[in-house]
C-alpha atoms as a PDB file:
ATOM      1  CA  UNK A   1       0.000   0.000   0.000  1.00  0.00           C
ATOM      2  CA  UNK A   2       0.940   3.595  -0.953  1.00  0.00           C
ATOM      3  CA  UNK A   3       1.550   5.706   2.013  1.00  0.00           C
ATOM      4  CA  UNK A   4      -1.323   8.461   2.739  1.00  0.00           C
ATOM      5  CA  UNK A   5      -0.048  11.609   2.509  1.00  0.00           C
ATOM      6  CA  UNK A   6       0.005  13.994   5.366  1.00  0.00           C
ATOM      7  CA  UNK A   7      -2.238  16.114   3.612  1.00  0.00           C
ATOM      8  CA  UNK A   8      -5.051  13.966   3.436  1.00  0.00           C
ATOM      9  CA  UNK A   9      -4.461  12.961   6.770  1.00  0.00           C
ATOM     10  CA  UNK A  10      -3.923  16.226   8.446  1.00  0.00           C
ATOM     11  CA  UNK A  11      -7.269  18.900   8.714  1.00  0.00           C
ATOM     12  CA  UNK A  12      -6.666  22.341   8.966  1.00  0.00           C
ATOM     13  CA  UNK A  13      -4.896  23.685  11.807  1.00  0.00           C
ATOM     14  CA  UNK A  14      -3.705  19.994  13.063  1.00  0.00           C
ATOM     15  CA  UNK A  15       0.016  19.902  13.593  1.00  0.00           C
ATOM     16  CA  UNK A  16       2.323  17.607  12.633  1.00  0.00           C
ATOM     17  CA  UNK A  17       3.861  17.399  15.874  1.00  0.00           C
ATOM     18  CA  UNK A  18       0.779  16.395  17.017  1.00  0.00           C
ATOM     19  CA  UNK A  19      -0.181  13.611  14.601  1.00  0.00           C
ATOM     20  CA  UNK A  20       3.025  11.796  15.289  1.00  0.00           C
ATOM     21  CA  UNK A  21       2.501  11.331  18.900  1.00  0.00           C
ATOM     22  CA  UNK A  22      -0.777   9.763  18.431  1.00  0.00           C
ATOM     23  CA  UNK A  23       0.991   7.796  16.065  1.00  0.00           C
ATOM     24  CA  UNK A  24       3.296   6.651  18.623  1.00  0.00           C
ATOM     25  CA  UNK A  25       0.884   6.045  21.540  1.00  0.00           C
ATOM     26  CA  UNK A  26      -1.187   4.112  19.069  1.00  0.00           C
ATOM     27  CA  UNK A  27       1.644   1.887  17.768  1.00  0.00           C
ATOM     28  CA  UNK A  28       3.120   1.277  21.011  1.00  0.00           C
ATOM     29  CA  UNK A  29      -0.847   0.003  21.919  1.00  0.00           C
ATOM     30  CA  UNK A  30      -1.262  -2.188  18.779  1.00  0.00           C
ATOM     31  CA  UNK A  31       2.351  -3.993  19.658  1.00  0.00           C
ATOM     32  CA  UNK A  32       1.167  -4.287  23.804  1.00  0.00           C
ATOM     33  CA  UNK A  33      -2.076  -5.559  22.819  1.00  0.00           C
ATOM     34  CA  UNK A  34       0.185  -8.113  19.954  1.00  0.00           C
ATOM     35  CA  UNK A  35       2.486  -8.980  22.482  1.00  0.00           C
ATOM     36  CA  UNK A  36      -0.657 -10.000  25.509  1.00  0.00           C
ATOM     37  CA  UNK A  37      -1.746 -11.697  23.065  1.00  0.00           C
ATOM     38  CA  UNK A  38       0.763 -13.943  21.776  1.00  0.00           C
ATOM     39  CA  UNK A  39       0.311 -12.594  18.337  1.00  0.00           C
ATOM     40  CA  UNK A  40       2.922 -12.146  15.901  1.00  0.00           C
ATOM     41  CA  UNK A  41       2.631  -8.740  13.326  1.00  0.00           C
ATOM     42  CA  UNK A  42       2.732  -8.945   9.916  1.00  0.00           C
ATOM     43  CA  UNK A  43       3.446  -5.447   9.478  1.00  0.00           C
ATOM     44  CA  UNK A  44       4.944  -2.558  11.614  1.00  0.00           C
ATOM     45  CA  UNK A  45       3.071  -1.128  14.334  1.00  0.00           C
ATOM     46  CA  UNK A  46       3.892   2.102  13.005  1.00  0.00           C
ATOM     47  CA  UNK A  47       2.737   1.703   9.654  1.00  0.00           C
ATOM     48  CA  UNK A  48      -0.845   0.024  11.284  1.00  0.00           C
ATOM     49  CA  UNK A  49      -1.394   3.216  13.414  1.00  0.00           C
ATOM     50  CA  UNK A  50      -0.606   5.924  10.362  1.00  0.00           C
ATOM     51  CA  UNK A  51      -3.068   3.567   7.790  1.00  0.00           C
ATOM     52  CA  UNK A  52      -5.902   3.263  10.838  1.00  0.00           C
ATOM     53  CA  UNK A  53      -5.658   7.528  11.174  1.00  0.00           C
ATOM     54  CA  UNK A  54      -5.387   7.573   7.154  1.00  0.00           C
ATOM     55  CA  UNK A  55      -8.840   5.330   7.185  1.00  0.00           C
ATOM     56  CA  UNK A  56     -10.729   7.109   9.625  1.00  0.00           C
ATOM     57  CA  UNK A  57     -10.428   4.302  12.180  1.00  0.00           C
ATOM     58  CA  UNK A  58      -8.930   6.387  14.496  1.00  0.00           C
ATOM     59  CA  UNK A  59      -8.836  10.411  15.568  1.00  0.00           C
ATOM     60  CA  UNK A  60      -6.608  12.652  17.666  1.00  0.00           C
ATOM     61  CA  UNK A  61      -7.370  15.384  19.346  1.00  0.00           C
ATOM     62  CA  UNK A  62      -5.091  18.325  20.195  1.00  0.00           C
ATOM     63  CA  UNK A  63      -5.674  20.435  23.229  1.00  0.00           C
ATOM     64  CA  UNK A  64      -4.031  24.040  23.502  1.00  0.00           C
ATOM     65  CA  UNK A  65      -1.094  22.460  25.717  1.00  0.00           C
ATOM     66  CA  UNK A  66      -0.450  19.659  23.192  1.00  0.00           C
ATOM     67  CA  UNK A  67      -0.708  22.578  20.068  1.00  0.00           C
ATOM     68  CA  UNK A  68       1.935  24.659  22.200  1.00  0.00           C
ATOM     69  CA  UNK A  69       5.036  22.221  21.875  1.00  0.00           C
END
């Protein structure tokens, strides 16, 4: 699979610093919940998390202390 552009990802006013550390909480979930499990990945838990916020499976939300850093 192609990898979604930021753009399409991204609405107005989102940052980018933003995006990645949902990113990161949600990959670091996906290879917890993998590892309880017992499961084994077939793909990165990074590239998982950016395709589920690219799909619409999953949202962020930025509050003014996370839009300050």
């Amino acid at each position: 699979m192609l990898r979604p552009s930021m753009n399409d990802i991204l609405k107005d006013g989102q940052s980018y610093y933003s995006f990645v550390m949902a990113v990161a909480k949600r990959a670091r979930n996906i290879s917890e919940d993998a590892e309880q499990n017992g499961e084994m990945l077939s793909e990165k838990p990074v590239n998982t998390a950016v395709n589920q916020f690219a799909n619409g499976e999953y949202e962020f939300v930025e509050t003014e202390e996370s839009k300050g850093m």
